[in-house]
N, C-alpha and C. Protein backbone atom coordinates (compact mmCIF):
# COMPACT_ATOMS: atom_id res chain seq x y z
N UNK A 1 62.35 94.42 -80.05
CA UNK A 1 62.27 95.70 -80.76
C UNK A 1 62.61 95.48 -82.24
N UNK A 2 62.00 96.50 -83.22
CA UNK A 2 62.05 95.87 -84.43
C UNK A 2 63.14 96.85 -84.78
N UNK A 3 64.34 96.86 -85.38
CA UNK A 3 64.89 97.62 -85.80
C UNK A 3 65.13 98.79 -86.60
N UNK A 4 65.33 99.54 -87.18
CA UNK A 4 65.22 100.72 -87.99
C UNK A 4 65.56 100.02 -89.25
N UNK A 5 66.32 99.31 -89.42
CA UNK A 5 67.04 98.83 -90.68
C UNK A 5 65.65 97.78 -91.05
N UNK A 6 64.79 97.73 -90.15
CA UNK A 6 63.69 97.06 -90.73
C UNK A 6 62.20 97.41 -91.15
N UNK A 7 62.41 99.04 -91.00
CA UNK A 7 61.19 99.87 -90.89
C UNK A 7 61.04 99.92 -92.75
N UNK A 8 60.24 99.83 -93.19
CA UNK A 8 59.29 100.32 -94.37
C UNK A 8 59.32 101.70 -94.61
N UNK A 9 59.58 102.23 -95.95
CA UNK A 9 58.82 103.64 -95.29
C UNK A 9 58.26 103.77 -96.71
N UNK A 10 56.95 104.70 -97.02
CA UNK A 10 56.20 104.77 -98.19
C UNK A 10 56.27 106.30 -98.60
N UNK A 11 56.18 106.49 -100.16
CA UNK A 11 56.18 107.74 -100.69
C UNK A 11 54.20 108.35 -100.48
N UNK A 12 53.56 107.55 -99.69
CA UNK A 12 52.30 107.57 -100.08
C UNK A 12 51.82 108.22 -99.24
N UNK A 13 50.60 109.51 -98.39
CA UNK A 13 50.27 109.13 -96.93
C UNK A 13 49.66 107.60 -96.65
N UNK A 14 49.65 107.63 -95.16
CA UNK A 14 48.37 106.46 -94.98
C UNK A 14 47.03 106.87 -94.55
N UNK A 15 46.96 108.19 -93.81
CA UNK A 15 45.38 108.46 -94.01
C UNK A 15 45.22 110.00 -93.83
N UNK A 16 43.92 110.04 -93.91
CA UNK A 16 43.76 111.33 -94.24
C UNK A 16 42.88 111.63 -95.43
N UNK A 17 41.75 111.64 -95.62
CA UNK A 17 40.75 111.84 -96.58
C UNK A 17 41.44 112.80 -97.69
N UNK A 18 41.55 113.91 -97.07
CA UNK A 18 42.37 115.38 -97.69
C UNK A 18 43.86 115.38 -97.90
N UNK A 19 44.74 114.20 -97.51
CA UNK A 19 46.04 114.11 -97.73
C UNK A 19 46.39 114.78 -99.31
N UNK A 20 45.76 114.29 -100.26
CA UNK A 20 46.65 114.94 -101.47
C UNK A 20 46.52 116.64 -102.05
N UNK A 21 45.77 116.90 -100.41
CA UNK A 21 45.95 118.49 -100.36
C UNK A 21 47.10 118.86 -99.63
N UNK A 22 47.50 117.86 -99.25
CA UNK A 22 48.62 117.77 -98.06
C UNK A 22 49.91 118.16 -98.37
N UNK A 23 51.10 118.85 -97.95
CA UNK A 23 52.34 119.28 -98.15
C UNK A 23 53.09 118.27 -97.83
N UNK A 24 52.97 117.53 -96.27
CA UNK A 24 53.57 116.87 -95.86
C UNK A 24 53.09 115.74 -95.74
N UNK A 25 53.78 114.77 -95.65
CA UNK A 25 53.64 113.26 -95.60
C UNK A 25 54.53 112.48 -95.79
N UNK A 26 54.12 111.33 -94.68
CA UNK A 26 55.27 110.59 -94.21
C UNK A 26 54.63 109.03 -94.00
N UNK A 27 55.01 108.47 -94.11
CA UNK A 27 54.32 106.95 -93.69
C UNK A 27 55.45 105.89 -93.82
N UNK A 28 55.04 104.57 -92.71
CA UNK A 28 56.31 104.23 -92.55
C UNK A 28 55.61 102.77 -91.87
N UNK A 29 56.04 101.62 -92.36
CA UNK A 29 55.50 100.52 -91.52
C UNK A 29 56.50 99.83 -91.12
N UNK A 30 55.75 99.30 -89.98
CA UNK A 30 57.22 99.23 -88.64
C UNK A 30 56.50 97.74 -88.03
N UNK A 31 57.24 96.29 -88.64
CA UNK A 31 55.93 95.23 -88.22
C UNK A 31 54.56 95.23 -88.50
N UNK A 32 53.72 94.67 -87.80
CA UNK A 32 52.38 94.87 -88.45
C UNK A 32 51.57 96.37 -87.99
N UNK A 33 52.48 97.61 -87.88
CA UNK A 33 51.99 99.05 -87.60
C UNK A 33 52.14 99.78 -88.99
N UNK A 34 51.50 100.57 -89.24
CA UNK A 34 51.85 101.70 -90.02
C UNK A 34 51.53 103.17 -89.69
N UNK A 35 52.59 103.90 -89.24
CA UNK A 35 52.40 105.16 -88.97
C UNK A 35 52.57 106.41 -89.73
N UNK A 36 51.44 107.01 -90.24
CA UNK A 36 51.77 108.07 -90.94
C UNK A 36 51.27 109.30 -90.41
N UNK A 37 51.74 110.44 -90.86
CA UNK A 37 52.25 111.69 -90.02
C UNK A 37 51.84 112.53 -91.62
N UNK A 38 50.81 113.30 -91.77
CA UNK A 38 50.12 114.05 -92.77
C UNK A 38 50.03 115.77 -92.20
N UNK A 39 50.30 116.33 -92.91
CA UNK A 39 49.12 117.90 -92.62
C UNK A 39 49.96 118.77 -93.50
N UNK A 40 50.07 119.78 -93.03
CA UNK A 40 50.07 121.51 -94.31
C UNK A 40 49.53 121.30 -95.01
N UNK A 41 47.91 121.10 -94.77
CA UNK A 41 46.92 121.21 -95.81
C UNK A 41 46.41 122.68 -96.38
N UNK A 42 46.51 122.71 -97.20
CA UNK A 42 46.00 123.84 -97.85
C UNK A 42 44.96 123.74 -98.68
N UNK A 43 43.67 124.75 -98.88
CA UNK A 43 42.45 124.70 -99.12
C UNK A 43 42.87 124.94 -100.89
N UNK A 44 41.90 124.61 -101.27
CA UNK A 44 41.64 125.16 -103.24
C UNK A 44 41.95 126.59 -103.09
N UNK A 45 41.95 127.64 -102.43
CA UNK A 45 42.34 128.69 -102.23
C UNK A 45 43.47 129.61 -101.96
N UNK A 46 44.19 128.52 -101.62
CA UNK A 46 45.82 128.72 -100.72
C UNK A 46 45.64 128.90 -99.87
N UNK A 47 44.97 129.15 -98.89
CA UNK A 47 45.22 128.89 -97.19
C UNK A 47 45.65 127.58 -96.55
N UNK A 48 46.26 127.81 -95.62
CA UNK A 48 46.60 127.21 -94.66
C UNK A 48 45.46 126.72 -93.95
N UNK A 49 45.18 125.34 -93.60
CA UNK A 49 43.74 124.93 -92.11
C UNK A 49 44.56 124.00 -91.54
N UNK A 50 43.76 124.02 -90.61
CA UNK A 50 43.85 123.02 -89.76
C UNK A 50 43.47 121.88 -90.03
N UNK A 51 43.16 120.69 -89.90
CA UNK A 51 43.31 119.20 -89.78
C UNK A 51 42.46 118.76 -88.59
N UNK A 52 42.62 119.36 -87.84
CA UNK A 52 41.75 118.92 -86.50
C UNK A 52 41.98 119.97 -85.66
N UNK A 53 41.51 119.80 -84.42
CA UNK A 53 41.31 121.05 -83.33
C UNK A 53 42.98 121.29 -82.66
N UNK A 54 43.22 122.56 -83.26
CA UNK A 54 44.36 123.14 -82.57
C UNK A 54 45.65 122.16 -83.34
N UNK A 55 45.66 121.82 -84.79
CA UNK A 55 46.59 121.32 -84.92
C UNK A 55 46.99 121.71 -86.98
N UNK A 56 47.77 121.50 -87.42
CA UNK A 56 48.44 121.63 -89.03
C UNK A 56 48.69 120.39 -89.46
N UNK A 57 49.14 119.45 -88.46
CA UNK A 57 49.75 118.23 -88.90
C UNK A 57 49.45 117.17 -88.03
N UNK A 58 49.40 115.77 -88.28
CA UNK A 58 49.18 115.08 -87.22
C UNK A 58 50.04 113.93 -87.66
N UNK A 59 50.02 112.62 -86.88
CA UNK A 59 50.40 111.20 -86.60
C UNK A 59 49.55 110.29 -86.27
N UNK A 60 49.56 109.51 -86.93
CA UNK A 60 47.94 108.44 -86.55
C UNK A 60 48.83 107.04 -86.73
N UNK A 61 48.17 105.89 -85.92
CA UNK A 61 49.20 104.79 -85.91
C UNK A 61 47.73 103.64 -86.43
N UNK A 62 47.73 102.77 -87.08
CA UNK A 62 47.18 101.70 -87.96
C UNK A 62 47.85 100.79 -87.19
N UNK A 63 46.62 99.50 -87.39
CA UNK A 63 47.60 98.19 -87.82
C UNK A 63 47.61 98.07 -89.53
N UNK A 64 48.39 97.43 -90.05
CA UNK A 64 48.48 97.65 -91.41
C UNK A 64 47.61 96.67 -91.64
N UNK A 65 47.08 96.96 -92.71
CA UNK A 65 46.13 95.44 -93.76
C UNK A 65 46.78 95.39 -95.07
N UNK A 66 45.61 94.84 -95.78
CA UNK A 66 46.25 94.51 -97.26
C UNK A 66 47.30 95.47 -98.01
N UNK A 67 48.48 95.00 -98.64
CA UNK A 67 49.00 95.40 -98.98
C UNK A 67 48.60 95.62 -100.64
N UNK A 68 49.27 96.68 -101.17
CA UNK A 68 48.44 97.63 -102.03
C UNK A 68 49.01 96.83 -103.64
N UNK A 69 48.24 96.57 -104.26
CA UNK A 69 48.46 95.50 -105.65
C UNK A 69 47.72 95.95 -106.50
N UNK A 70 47.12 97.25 -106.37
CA UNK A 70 46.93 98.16 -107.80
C UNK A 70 47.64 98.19 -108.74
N UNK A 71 47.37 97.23 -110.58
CA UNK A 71 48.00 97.38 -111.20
C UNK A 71 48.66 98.43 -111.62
N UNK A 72 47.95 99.85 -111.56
CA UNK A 72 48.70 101.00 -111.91
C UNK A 72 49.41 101.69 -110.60
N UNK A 73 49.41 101.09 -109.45
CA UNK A 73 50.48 101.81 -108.48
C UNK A 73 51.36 100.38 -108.08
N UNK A 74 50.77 99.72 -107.54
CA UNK A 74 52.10 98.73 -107.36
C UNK A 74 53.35 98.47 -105.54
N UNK A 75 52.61 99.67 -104.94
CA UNK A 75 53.61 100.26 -104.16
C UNK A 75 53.96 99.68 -103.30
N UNK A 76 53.28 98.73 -102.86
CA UNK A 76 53.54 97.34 -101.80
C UNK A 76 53.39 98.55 -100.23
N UNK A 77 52.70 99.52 -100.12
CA UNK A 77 52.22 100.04 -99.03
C UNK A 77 50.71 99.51 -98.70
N UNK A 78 50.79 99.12 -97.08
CA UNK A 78 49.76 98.50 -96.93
C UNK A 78 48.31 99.26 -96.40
N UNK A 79 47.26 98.98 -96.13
CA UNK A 79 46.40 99.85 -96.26
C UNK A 79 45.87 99.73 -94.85
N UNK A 80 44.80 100.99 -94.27
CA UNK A 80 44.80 100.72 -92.83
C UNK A 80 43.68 100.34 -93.06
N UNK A 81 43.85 99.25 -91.64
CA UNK A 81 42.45 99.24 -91.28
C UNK A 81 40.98 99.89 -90.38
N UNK A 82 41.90 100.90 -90.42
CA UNK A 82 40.38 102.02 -89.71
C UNK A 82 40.69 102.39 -88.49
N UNK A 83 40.98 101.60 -87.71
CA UNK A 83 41.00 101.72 -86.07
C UNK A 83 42.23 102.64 -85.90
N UNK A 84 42.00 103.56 -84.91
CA UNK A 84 43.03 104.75 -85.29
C UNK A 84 43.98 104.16 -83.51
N UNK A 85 45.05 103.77 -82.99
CA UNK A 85 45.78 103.19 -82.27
C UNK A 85 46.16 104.28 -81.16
N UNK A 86 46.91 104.90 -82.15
CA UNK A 86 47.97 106.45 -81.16
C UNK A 86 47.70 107.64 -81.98
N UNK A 87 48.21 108.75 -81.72
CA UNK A 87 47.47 110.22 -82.23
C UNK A 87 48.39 110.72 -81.29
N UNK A 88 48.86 111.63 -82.12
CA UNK A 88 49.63 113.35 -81.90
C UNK A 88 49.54 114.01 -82.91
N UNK A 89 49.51 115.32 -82.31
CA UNK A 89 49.12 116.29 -83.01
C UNK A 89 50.38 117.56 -82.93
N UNK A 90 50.49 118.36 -83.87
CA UNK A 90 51.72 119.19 -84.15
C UNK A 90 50.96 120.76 -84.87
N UNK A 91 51.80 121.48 -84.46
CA UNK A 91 51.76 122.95 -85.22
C UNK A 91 52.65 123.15 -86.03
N UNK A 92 54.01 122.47 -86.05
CA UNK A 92 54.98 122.89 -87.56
C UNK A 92 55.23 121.52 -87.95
N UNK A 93 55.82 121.74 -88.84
CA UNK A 93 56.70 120.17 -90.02
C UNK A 93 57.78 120.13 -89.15
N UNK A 94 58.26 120.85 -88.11
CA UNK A 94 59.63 120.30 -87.55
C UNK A 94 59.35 119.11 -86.68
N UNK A 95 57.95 119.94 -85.75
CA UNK A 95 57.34 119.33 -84.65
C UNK A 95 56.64 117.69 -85.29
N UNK A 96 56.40 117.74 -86.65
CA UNK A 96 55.65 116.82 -86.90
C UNK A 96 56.88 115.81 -87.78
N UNK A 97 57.83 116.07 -88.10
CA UNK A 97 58.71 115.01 -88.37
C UNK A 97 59.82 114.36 -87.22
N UNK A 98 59.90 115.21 -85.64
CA UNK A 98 60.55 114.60 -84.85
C UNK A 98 59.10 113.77 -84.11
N UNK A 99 57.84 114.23 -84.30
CA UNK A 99 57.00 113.21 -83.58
C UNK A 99 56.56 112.25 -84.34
N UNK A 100 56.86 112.02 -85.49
CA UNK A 100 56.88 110.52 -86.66
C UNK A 100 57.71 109.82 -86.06
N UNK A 101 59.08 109.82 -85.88
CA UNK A 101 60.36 109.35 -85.79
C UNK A 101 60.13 108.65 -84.18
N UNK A 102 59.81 109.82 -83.38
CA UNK A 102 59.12 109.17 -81.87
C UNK A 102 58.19 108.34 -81.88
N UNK A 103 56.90 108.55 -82.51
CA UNK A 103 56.21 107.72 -82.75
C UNK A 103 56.92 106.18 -83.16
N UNK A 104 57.77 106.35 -84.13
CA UNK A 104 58.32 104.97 -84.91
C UNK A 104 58.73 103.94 -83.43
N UNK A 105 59.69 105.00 -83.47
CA UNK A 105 60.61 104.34 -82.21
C UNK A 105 59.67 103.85 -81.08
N UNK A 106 58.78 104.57 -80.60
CA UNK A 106 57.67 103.51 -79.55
C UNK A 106 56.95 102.19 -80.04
N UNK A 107 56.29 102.19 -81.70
CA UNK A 107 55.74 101.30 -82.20
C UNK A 107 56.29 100.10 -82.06
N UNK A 108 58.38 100.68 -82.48
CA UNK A 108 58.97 99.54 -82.96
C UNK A 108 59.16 98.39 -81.67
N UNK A 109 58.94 98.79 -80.45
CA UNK A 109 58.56 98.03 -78.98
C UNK A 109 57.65 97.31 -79.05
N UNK A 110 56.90 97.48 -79.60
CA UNK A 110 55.51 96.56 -79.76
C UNK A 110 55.84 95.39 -80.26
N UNK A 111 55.03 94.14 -80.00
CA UNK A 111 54.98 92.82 -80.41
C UNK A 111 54.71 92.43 -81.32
């Protein structure tokens, strides 16, 4: 198990096309995983949408790839590679920051 004291965590999301419409975001690499946990998206309008069917916020689990060496960001967050692993889905930021943290904690089992 990989420890907490060894988890990553990024100011960045990790996916999400629409993330920097996003309220929330969380991302966090845990070994070669990166799990980030995005949504309270809100439209150019101020509304509130959804993200996907029946959900505000979600959790998507990566394996991580290249790590990020943009001279103007720098952030050493790594980038996914597409293949989407695990998925949950949430209706509030409460629901969606105790299912990041769950999420973490299952990843950090992995090999």
């Amino acid at each position: 198990m990989i420890s907490q004291a060894k988890w990553k965590w990024f100011g960045y999301p990790g996916h999400f096309i629409g993330a920097d419409s996003c309220r929330f975001r969380l991302c966090t690499q845990i070994g070669k995983y990166l799990i980030s946990t995005v949504g309270e998206y809100y439209s150019k309008d101020g509304k509130r949408q959804e993200i996907g069917g029946n959900r505000y916020l979600e959790t998507m689990v990566f394996k991580a790839g290249k790590i990020c060496d943009e001279p103007t960001c720098m952030c050493g967050q790594p980038r996914i590679d597409g293949s989407e692993l695990d998925f949950d889905g949430y209706k509030t930021a409460g629901e969606a920051q105790a299912g990041h943290i769950k999420m973490c904690q299952k990843w950090a089992k992995k090999k």
